[in-house]
Protein backbone atom coordinates (compact mmCIF):
# COMPACT_ATOMS: atom_id res chain seq x y z
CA UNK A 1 65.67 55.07 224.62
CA UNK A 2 63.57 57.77 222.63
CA UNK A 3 62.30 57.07 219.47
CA UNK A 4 63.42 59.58 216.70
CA UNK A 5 61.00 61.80 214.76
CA UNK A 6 61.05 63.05 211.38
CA UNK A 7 62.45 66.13 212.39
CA UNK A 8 65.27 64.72 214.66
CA UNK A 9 66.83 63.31 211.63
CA UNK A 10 66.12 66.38 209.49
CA UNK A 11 67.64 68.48 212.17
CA UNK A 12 71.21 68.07 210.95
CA UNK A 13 70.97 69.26 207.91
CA UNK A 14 69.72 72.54 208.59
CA UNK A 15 72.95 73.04 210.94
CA UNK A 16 76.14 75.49 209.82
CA UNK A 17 79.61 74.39 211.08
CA UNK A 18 82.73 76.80 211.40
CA UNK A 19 85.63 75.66 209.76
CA UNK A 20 89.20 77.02 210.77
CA UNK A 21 91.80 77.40 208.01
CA UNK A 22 95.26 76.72 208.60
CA UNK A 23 96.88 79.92 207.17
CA UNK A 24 99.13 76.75 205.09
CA UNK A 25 96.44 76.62 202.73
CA UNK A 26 96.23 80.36 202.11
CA UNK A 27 100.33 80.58 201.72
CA UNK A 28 101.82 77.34 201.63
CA UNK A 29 105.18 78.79 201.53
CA UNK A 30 104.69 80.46 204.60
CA UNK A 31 104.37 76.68 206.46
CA UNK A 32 101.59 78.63 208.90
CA UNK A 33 99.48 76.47 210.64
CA UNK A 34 97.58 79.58 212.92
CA UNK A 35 94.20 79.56 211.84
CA UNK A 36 93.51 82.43 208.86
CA UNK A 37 90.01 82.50 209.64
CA UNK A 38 87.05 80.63 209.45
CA UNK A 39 84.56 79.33 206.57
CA UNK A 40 80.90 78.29 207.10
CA UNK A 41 79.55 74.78 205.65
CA UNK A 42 76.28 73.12 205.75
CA UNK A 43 75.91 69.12 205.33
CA UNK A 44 74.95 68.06 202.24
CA UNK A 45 72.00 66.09 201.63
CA UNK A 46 70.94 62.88 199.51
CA UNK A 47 69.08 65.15 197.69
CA UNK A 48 72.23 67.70 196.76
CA UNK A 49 74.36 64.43 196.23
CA UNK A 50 71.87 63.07 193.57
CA UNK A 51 72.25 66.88 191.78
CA UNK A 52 76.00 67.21 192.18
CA UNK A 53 76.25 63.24 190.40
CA UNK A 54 73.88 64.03 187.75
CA UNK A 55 75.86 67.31 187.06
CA UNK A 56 78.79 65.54 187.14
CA UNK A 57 78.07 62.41 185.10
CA UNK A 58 80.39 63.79 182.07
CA UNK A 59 83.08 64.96 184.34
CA UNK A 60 83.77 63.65 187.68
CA UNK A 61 86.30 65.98 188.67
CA UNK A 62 83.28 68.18 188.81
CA UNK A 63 82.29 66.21 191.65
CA UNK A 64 84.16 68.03 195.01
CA UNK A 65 83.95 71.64 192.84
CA UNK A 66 80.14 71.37 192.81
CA UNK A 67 80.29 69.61 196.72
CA UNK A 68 81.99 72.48 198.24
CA UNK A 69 79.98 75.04 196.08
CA UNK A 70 77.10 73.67 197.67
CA UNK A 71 78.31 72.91 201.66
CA UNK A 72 79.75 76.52 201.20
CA UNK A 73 77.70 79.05 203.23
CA UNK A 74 79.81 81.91 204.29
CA UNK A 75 81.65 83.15 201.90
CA UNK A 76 79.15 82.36 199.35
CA UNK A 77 81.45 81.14 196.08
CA UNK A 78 80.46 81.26 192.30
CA UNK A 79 81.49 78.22 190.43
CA UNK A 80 84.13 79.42 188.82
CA UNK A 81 85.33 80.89 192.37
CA UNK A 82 85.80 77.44 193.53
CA UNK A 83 87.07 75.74 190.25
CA UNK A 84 89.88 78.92 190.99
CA UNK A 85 90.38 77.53 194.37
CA UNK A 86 94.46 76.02 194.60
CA UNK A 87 93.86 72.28 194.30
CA UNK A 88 95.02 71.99 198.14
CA UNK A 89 92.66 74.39 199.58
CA UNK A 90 89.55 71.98 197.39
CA UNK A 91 90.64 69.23 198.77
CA UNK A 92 90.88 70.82 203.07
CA UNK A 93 87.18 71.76 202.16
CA UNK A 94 85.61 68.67 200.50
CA UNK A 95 87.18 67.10 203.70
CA UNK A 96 85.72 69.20 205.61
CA UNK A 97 82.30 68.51 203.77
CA UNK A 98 82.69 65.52 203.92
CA UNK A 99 83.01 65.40 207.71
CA UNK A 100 80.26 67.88 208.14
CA UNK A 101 78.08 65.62 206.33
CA UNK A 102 78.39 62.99 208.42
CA UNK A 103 81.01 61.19 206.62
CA UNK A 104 84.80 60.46 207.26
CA UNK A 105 86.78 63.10 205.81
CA UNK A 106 87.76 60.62 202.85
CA UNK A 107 84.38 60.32 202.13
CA UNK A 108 83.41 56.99 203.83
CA UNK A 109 81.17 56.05 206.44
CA UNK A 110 81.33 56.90 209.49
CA UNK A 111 82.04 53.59 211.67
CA UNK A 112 82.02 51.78 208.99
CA UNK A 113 83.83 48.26 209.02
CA UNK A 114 87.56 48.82 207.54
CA UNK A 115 87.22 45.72 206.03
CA UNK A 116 84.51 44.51 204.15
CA UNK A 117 84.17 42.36 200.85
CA UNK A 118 82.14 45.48 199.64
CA UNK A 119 85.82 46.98 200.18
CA UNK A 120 87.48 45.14 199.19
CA UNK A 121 85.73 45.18 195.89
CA UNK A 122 85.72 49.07 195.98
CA UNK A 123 89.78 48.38 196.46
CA UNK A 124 90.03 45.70 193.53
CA UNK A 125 88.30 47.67 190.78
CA UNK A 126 90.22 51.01 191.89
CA UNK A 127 93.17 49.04 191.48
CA UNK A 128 92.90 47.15 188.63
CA UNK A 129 90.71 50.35 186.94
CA UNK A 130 92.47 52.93 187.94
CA UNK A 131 88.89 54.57 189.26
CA UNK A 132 88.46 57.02 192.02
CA UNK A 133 86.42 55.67 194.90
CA UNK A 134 83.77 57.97 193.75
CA UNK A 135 83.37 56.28 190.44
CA UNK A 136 83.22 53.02 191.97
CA UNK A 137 80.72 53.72 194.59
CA UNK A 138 78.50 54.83 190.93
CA UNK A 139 78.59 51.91 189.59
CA UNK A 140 75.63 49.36 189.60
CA UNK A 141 75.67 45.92 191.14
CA UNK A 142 75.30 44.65 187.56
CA UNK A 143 78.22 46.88 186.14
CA UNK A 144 79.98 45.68 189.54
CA UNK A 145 79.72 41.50 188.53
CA UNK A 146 80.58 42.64 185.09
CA UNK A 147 83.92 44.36 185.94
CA UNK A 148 84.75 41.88 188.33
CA UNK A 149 84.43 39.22 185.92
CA UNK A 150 86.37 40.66 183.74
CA UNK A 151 89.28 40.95 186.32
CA UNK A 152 89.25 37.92 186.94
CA UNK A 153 89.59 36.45 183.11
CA UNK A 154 92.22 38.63 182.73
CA UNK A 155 93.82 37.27 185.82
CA UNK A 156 93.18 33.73 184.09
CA UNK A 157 94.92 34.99 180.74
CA UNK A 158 97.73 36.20 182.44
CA UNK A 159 98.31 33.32 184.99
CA UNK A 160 98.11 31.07 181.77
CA UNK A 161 100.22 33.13 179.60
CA UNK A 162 103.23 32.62 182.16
């Protein structure tokens, strides 16, 4: 097997992917799934993912507005272009994003175990928090033991209070 250069791992990010839209997401009421045409992504990088979290620190629904403003290639959007997107069409692309990025359309990893105690801590702290996966996977390790001790004195508190 070949070793990998530099530029073998860069390669991917230079790439643009067509994207068919189901004409649903254009008229829902219509219940059209023939493609209404196609859109153009790039992957994003760390690099853009650093920007669009630092943008985003104050507002994290901010977070798959800025994503698909930056994957989008053809047609090229303003920001308020995308924030006028219909919630359903946002959420098609920032799949798709996703998935061009090299991540599962929810935003995991690709092959990734399913189960994991990492999960299952991203899962717990959702839960209990009512956090998006995004603001979990933001948090530090220390922030991380913090919360989770928390959890569980409540769960003491409450098991005691019965």
């Amino acid at each position: 097997m070949r070793t990998l250069t530099a530029d073998d791992l860069l390669a991917g990010t230079s790439m643009v992917h067509d994207v068919e839209l189901p004409g649903r997401l254009l008229d829902p009421l219509a219940g059209n799934d023939i493609p209404a045409g196609v859109v153009r992504l790039r992957p994003l990088t760390v690099q853009t993912l650093v920007l669009v979290s630092r943008a985003a620190r104050d507002d994290p629904g901010l977070v798959p507005v800025l994503m698909v403003k930056e994957a989008l290639v053809e047609p090229r959007l303003s920001l308020e272009q995308v924030r006028a997107l219909s919630i359903g069409l946002l959420h098609f692309l920032v799949a798709a994003v996703n998935t061009v990025s090299g991540l599962a359309a929810d935003g995991e990893v690709l092959d990734a175990p399913t189960s994991s105690p990492m999960a299952d801590v991203h899962v717990l702290l959702a839960t209990h928090f009512g956090w998006s996966p995004q603001q979990v996977a933001q948090l530090t390790p220390g922030q991380v033991a913090v919360y989770l001790a928390g959890v569980d004195r409540l769960r003491e508190q409450t098991a005691g209070a019965r």
